[in-house]
Every structure is written in structure tokens, then in C-alpha cells.
PDB file of N, CA and C in Angstrom:
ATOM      1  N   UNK A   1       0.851  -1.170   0.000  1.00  0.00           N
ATOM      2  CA  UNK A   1       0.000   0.000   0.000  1.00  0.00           C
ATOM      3  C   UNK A   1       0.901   1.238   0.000  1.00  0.00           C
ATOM      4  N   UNK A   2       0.317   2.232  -1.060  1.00  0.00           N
ATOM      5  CA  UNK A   2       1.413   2.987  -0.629  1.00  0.00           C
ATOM      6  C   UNK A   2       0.555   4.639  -0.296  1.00  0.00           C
ATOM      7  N   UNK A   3       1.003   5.583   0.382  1.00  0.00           N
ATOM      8  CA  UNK A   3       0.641   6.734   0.824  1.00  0.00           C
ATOM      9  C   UNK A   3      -0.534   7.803   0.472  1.00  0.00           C
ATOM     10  N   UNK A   4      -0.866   7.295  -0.723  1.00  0.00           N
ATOM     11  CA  UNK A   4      -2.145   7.673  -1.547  1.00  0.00           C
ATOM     12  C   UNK A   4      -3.159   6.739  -0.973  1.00  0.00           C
ATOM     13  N   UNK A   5      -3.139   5.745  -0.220  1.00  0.00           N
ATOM     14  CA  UNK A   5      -4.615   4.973  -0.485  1.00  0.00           C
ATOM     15  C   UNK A   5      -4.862   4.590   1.497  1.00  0.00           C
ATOM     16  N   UNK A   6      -3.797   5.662   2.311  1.00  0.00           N
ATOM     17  CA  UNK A   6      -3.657   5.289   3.614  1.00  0.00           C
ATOM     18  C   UNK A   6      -4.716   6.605   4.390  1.00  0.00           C
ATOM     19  N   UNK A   7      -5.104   5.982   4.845  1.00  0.00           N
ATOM     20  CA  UNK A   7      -6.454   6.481   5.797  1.00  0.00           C
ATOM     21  C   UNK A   7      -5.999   8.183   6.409  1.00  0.00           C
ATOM     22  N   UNK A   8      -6.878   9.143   6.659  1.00  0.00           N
ATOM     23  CA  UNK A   8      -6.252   9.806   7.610  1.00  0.00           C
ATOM     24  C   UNK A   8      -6.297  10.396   8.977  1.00  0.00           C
ATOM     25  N   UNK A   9      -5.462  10.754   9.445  1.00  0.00           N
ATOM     26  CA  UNK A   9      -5.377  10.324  10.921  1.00  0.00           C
ATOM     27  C   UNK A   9      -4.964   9.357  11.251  1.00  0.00           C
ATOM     28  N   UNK A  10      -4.450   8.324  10.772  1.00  0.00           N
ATOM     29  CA  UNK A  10      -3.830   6.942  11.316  1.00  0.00           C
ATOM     30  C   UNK A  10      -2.155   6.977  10.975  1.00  0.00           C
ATOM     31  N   UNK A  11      -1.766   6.323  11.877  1.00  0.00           N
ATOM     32  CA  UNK A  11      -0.366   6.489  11.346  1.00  0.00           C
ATOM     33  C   UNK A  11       0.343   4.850  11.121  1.00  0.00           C
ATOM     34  N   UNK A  12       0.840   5.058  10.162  1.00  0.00           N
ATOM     35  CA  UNK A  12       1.794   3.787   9.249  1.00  0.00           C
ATOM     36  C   UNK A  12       3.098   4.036   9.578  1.00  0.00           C
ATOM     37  N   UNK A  13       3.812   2.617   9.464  1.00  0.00           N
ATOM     38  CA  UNK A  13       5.465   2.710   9.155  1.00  0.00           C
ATOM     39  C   UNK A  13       5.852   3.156   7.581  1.00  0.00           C
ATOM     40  N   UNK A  14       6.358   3.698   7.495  1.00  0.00           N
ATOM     41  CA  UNK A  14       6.944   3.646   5.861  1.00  0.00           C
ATOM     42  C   UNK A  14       7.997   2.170   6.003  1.00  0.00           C
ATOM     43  N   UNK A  15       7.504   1.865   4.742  1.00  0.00           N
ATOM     44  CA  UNK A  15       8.469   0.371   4.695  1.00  0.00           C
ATOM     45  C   UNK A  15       9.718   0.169   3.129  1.00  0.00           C
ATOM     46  N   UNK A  16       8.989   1.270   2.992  1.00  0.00           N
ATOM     47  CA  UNK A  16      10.339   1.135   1.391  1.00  0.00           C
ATOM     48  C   UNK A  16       9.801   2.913   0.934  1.00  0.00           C
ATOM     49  N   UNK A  17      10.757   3.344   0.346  1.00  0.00           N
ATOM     50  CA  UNK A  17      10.760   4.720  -0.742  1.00  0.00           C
ATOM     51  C   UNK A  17      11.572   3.804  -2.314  1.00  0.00           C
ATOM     52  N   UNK A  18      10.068   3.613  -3.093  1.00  0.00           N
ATOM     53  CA  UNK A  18      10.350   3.387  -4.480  1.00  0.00           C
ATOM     54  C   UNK A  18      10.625   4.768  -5.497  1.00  0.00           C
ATOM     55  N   UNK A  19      11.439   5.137  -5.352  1.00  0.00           N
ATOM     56  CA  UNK A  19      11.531   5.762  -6.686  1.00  0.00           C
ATOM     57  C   UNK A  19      13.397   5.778  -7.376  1.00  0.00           C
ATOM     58  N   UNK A  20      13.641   6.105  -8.523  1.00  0.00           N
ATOM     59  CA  UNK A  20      14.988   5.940  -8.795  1.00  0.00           C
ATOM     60  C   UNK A  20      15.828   7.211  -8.986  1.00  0.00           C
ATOM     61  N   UNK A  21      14.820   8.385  -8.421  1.00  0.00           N
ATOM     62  CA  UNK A  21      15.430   9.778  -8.470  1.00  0.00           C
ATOM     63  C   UNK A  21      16.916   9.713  -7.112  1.00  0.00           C
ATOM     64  N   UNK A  22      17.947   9.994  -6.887  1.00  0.00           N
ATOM     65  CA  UNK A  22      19.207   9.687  -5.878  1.00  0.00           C
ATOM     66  C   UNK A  22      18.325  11.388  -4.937  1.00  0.00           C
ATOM     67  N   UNK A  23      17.774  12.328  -5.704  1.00  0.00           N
ATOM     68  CA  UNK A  23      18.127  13.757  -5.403  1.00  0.00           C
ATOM     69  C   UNK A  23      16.893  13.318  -4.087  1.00  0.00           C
ATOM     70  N   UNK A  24      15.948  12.647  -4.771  1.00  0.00           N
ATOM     71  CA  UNK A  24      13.714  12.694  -4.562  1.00  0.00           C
ATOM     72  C   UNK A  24      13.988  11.952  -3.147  1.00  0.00           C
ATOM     73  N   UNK A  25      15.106  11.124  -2.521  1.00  0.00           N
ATOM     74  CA  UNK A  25      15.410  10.119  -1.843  1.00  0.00           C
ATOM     75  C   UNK A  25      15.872  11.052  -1.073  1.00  0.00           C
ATOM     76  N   UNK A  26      17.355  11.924  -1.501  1.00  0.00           N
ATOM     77  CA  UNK A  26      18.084  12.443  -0.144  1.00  0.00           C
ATOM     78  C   UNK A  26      17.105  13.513   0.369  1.00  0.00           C
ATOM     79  N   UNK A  27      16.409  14.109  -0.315  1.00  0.00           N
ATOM     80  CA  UNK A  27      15.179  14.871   0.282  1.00  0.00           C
ATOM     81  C   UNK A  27      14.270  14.460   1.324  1.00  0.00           C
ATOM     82  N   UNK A  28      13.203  13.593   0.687  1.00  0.00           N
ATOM     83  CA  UNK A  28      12.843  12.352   1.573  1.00  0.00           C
ATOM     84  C   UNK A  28      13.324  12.041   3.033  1.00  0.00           C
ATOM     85  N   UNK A  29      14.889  11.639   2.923  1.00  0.00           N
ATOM     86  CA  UNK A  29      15.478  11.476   4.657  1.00  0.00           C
ATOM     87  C   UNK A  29      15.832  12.214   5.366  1.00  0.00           C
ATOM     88  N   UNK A  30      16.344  13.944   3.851  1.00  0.00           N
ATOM     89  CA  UNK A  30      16.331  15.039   5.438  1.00  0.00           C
ATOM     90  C   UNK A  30      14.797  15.421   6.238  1.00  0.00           C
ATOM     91  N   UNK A  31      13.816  14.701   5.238  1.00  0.00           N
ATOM     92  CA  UNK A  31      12.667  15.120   6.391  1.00  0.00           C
ATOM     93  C   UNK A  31      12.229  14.239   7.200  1.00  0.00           C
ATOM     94  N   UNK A  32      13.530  13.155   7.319  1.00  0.00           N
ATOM     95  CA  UNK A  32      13.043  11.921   8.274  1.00  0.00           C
ATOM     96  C   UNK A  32      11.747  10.777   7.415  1.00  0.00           C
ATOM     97  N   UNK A  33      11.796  11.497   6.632  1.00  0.00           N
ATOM     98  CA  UNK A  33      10.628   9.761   5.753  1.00  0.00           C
ATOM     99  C   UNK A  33      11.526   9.015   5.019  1.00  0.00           C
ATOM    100  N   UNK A  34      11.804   7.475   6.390  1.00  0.00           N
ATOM    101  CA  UNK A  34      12.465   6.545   5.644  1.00  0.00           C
ATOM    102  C   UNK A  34      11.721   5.283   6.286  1.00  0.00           C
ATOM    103  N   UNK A  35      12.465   4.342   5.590  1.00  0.00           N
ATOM    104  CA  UNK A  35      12.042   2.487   6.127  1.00  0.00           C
ATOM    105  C   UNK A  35      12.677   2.838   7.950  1.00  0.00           C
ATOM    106  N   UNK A  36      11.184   2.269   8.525  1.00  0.00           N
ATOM    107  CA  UNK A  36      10.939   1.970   9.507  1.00  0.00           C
ATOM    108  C   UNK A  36      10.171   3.129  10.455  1.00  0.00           C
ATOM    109  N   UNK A  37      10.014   4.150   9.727  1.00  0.00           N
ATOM    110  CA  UNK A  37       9.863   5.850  10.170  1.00  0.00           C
ATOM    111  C   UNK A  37       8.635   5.738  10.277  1.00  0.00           C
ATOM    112  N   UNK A  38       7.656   6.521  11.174  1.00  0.00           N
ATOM    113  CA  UNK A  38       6.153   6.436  11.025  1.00  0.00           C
ATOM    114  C   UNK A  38       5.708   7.641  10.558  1.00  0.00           C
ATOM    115  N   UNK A  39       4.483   7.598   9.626  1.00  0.00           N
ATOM    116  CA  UNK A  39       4.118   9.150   9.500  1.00  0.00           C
ATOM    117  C   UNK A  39       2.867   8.848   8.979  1.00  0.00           C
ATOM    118  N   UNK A  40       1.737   9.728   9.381  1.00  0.00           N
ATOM    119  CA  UNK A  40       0.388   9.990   9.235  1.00  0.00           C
ATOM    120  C   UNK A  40       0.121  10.814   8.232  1.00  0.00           C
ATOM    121  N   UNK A  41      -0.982  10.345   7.910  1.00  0.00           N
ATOM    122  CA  UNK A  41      -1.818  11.478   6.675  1.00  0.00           C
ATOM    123  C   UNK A  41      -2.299  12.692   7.537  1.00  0.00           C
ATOM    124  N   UNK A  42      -2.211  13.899   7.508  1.00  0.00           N
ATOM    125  CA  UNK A  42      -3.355  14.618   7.965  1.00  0.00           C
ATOM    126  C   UNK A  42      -4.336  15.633   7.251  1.00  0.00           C
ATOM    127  N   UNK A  43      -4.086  15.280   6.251  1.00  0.00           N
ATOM    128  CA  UNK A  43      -5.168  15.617   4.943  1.00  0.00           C
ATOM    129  C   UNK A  43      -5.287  15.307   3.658  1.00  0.00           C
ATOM    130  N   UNK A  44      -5.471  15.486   3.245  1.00  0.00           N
ATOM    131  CA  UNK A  44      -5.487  14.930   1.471  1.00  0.00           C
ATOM    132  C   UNK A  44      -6.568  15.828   0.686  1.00  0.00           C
ATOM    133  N   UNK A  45      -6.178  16.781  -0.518  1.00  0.00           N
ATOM    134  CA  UNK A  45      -6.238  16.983  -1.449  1.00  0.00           C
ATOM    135  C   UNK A  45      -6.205  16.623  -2.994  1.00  0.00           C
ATOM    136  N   UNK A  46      -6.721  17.294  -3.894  1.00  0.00           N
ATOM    137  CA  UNK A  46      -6.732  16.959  -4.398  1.00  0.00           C
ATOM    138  C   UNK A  46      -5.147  16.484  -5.536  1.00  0.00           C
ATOM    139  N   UNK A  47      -4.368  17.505  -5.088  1.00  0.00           N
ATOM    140  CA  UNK A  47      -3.202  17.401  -6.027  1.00  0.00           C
ATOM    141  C   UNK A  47      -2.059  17.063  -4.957  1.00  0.00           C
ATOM    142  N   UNK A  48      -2.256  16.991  -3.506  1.00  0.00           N
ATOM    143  CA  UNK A  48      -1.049  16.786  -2.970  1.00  0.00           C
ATOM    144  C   UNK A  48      -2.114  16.471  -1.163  1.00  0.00           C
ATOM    145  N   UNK A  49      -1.033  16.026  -0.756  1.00  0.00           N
ATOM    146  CA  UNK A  49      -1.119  15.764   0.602  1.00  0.00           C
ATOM    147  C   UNK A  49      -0.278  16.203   1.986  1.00  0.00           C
ATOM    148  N   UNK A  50      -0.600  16.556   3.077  1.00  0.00           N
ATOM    149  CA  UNK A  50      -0.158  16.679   3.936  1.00  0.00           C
ATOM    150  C   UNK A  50       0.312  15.809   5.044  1.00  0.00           C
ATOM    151  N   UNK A  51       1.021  15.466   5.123  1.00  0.00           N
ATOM    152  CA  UNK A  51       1.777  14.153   5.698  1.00  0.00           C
ATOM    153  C   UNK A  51       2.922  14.659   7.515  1.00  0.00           C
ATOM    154  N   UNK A  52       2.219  14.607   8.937  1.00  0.00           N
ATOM    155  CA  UNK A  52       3.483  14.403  10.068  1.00  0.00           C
ATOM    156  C   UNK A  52       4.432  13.213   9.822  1.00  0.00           C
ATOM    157  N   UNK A  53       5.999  13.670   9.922  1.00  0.00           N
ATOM    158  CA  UNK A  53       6.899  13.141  10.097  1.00  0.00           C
ATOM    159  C   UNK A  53       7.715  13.942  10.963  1.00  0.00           C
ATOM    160  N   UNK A  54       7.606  12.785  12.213  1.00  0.00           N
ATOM    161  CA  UNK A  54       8.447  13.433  13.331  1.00  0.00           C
ATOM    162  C   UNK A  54       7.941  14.245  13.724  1.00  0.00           C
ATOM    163  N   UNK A  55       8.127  15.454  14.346  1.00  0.00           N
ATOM    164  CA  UNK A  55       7.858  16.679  14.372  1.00  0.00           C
ATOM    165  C   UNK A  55       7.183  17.687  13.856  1.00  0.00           C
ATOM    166  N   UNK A  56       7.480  17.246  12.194  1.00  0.00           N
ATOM    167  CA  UNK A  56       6.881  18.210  11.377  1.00  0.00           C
ATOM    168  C   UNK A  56       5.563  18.220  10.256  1.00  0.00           C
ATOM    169  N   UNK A  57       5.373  19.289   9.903  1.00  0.00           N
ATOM    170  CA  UNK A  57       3.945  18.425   8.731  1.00  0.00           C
ATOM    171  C   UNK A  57       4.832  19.342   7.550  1.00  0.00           C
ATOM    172  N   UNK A  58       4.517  18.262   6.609  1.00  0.00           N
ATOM    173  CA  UNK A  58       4.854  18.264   4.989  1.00  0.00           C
ATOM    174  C   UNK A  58       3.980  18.736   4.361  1.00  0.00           C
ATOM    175  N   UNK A  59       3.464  19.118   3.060  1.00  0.00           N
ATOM    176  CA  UNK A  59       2.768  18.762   1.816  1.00  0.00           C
ATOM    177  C   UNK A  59       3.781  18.701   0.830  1.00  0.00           C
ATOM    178  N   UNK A  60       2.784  17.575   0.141  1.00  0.00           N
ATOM    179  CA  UNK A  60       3.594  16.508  -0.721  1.00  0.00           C
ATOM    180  C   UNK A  60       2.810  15.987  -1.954  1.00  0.00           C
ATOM    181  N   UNK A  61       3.280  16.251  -3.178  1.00  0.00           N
ATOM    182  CA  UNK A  61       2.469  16.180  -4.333  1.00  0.00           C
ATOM    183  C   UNK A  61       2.136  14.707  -4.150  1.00  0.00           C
ATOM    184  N   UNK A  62       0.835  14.493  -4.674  1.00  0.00           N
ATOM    185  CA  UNK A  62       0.288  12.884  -5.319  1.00  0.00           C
ATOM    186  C   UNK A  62       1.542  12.202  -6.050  1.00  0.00           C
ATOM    187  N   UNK A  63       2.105  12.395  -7.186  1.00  0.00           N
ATOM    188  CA  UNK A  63       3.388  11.168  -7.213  1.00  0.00           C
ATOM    189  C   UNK A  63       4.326  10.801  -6.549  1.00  0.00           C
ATOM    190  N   UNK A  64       4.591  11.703  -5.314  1.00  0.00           N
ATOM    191  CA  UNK A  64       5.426  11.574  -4.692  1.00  0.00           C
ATOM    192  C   UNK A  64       4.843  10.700  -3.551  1.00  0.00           C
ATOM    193  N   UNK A  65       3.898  11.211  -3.044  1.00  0.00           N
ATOM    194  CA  UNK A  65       2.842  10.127  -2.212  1.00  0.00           C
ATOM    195  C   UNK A  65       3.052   8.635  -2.537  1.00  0.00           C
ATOM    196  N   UNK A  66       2.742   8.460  -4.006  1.00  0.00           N
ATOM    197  CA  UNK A  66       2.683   7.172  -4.143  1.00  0.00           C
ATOM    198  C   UNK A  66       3.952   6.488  -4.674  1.00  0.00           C
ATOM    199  N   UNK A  67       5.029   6.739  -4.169  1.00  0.00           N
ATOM    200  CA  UNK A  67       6.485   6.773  -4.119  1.00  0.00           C
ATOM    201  C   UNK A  67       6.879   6.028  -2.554  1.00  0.00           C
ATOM    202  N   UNK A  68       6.027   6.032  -1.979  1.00  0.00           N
ATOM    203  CA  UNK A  68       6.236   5.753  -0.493  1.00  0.00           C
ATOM    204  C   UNK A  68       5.470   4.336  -0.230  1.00  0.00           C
ATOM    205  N   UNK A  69       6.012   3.837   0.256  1.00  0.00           N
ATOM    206  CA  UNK A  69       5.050   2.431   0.695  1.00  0.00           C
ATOM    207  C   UNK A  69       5.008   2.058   1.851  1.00  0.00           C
ATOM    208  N   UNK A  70       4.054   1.873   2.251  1.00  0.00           N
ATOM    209  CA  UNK A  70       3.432   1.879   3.780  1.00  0.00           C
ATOM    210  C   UNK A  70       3.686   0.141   4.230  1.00  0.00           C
ATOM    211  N   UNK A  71       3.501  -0.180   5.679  1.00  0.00           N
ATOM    212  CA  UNK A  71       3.566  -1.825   6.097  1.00  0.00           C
ATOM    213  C   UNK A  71       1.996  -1.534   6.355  1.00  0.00           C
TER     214      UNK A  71
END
């Protein structure tokens, strides 16, 4: 399952970051979203989403969402 189809208000582990961008990845871990990391939806739009990790809240376009895969 990946970050597009995860409930909100609930919070998931991230269990893998699929994509083959090196840049889309080191981004990704300076905001702490990696394998084993937990982070919640806390809204969803139509073109992007708002996502807590750690500390902080994100928004985060839809392909990038579904770049992320949840356990």
C-alpha cells in the first residue's frame, strides 16, 4: 500500500521509498521519511497531501505520495 490509499489520521510505518530519483530520496530522509519511520496522513487533497513526520507536517504532491510504501 502505498501513501495515496492510507487512511487519515492513522499512522503507518513507511516500509520502502520506491523511486529511482538519488536527489527525490536524499530529500525524503532530510525530512526523516524513511524504512521503519512512522508518518500519518493529515489531509489529502486533491493534487497533494499533507503528511506528520516526526515533528513536522509536509505537503507533498500525489506522485510523490505514491512513491512511499506503507507496512
Amino acid at each position: 500500500m502505498n501513501l495515496m490509499s492510507a487512511e487519515e489520521g492513522r499512522e503507518y510505518i513507511v516500509k520502502s521509498i520506491e523511486t529511482d530519483d538519488e536527489e527525490l530520496d536524499a530529500f525524503l530522509f532530510s525530512l526523516g521519511c524513511y524504512a521503519g519511520e512512522p508518518i500519518t496522513v493529515v489531509s489529502r487533497l486533491k493534487k497533494m497531501c499533507t503528511v506528520s513526520i516526526k515533528d513536522g507536517r509536509y505537503s507533498i504532491d500525489n506522485q510523490l505520495a505514491e512513491a512511499i510504501i506503507l507496512e
